[in-house]
C-alpha atoms as a PDB file:
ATOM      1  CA  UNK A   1       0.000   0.000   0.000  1.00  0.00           C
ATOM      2  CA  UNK A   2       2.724   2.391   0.959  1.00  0.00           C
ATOM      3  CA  UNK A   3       4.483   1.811  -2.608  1.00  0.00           C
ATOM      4  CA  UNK A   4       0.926   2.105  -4.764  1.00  0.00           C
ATOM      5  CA  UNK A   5       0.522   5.698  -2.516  1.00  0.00           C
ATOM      6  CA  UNK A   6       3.933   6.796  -3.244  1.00  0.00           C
ATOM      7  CA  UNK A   7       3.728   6.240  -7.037  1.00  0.00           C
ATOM      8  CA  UNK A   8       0.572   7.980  -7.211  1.00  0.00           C
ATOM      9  CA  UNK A   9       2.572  11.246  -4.982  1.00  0.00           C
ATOM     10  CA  UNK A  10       5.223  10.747  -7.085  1.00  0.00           C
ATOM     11  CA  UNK A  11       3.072  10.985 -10.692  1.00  0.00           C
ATOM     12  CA  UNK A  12       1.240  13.970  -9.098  1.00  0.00           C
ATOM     13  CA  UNK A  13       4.713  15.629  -8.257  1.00  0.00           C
ATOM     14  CA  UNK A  14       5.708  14.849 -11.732  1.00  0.00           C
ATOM     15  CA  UNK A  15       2.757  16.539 -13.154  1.00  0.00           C
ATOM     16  CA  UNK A  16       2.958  19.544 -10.876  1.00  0.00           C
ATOM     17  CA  UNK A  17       7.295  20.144 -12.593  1.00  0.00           C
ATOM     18  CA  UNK A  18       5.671  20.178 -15.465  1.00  0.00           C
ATOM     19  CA  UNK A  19       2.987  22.399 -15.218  1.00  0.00           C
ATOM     20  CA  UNK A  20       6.150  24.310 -14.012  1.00  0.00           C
ATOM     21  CA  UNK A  21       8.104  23.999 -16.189  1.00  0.00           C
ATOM     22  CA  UNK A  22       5.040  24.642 -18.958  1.00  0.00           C
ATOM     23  CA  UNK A  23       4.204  27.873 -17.244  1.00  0.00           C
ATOM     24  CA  UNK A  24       8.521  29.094 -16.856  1.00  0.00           C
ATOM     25  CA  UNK A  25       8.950  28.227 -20.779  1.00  0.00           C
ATOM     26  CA  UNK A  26       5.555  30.398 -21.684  1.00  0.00           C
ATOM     27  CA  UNK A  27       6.937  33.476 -19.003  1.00  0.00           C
ATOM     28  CA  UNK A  28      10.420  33.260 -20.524  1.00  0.00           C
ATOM     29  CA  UNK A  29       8.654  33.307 -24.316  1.00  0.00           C
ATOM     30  CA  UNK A  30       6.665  36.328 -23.186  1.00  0.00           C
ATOM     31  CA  UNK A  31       9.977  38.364 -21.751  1.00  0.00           C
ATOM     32  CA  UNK A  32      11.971  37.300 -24.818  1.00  0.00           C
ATOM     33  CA  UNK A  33       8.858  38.847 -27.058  1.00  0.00           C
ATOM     34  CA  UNK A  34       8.946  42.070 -24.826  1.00  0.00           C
ATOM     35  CA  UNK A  35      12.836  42.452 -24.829  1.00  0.00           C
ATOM     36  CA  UNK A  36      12.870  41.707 -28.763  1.00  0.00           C
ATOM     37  CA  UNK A  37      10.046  44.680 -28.703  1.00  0.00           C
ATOM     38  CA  UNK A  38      12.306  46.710 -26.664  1.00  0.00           C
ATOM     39  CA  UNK A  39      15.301  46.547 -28.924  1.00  0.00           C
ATOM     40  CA  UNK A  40      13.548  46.903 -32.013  1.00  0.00           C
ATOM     41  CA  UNK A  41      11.881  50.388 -31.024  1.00  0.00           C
ATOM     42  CA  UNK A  42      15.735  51.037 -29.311  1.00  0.00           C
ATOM     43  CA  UNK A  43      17.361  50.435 -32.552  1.00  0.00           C
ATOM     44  CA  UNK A  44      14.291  52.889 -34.491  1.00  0.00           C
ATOM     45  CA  UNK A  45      15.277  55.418 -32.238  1.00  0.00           C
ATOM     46  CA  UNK A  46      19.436  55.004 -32.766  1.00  0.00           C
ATOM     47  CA  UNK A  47      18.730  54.903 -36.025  1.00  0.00           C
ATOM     48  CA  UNK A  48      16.651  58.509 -35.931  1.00  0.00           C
ATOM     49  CA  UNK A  49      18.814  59.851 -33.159  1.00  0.00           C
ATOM     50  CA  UNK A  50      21.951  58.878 -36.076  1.00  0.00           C
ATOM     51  CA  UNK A  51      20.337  60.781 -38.871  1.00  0.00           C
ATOM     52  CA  UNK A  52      19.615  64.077 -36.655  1.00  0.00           C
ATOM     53  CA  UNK A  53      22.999  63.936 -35.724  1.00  0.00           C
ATOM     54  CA  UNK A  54      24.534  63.510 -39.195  1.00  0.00           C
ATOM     55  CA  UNK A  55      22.151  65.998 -40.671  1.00  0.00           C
ATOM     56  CA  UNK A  56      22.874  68.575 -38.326  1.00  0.00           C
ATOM     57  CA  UNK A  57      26.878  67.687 -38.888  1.00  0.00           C
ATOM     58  CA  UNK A  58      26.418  68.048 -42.331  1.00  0.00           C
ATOM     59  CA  UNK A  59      24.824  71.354 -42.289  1.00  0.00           C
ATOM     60  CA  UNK A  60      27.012  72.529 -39.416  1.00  0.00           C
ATOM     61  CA  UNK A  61      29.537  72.183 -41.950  1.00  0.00           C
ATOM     62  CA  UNK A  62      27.967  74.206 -44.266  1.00  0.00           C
ATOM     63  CA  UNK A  63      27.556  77.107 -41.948  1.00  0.00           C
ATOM     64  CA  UNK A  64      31.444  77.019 -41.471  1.00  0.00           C
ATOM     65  CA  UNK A  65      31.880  77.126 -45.080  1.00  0.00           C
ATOM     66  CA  UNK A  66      29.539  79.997 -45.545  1.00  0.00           C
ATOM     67  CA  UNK A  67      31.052  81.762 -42.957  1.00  0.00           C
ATOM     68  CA  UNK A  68      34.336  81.333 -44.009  1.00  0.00           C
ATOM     69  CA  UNK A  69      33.464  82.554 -47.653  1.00  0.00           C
ATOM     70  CA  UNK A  70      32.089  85.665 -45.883  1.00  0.00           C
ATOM     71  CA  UNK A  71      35.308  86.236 -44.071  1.00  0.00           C
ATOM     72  CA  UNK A  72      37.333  85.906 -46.973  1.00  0.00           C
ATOM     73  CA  UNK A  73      35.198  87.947 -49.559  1.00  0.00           C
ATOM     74  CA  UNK A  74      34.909  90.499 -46.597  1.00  0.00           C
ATOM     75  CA  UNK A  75      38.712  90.348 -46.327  1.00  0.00           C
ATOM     76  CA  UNK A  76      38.511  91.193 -50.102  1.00  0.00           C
ATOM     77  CA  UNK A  77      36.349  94.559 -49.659  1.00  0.00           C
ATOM     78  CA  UNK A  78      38.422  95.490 -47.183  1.00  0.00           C
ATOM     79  CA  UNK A  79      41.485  95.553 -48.912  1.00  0.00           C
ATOM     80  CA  UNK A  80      39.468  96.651 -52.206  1.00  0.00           C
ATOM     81  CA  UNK A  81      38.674  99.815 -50.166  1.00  0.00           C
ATOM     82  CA  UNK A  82      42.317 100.561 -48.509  1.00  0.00           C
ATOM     83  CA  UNK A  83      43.396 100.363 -51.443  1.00  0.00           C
ATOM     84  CA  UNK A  84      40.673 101.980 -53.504  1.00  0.00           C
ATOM     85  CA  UNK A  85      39.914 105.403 -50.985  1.00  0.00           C
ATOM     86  CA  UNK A  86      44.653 105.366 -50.999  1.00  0.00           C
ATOM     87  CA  UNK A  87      44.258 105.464 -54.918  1.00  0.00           C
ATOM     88  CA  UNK A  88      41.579 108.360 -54.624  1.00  0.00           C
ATOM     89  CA  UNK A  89      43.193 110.081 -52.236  1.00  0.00           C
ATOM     90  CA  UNK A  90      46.457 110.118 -54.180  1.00  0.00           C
ATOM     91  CA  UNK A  91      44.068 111.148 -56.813  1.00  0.00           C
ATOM     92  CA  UNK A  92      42.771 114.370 -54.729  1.00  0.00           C
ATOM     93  CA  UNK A  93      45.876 115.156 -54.073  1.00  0.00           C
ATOM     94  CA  UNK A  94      47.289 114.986 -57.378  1.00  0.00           C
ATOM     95  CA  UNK A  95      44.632 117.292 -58.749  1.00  0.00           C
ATOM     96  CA  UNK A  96      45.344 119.846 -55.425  1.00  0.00           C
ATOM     97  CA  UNK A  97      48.932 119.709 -56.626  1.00  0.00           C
ATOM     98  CA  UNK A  98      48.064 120.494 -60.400  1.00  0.00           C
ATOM     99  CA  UNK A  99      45.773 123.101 -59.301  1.00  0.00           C
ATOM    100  CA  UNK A 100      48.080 125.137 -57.168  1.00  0.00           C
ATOM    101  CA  UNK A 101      50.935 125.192 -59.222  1.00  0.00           C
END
């Protein structure tokens, strides 16, 4: 009697691990589904968050070539009118010099 009743404990503890184990594999499918989730909107957003970033590079570098062709064609006035107002003022004075003598 004691053998047929620990058979039947045994079967029943049997069934109970794998309703167990049943339940642990379904759980661990479920948090696998949710991290695969996860990374797949994480990667979405890297991948947005990597575009910004290389847009706003690329037209960073475009401002500091504008503003460097400012600077240079400014440099270019400049000197266009040192030299241009030195040229007219040799001019004036030229004339002055013609005129008083």
């Amino acid at each position: 009697m004691d053998l047929e009743k620990e058979v039947k404990d045994h079967g029943s503890r049997l069934n109970n691990v794998e309703r167990d184990i049943s339940e642990l594999k379904k759980d661990l499918s479920e948090g696998l589904t949710r991290v695969d989730q996860s990374n797949k909107y994480l990667r979405e957003q890297n991948r947005d968050i990597l575009k910004e970033v290389i847009k706003r590079n690329g037209l960073a570098d475009k401002h500091d070539f504008e503003i460097k062709k400012m600077a240079k064609t400014n440099q270019f006035k400049m000197f266009g009118m040192i030299f241009g107002a030195s040229g007219l003022a040799a001019l004036v004075l030229d004339i002055i010099m013609k005129l008083i003598k």
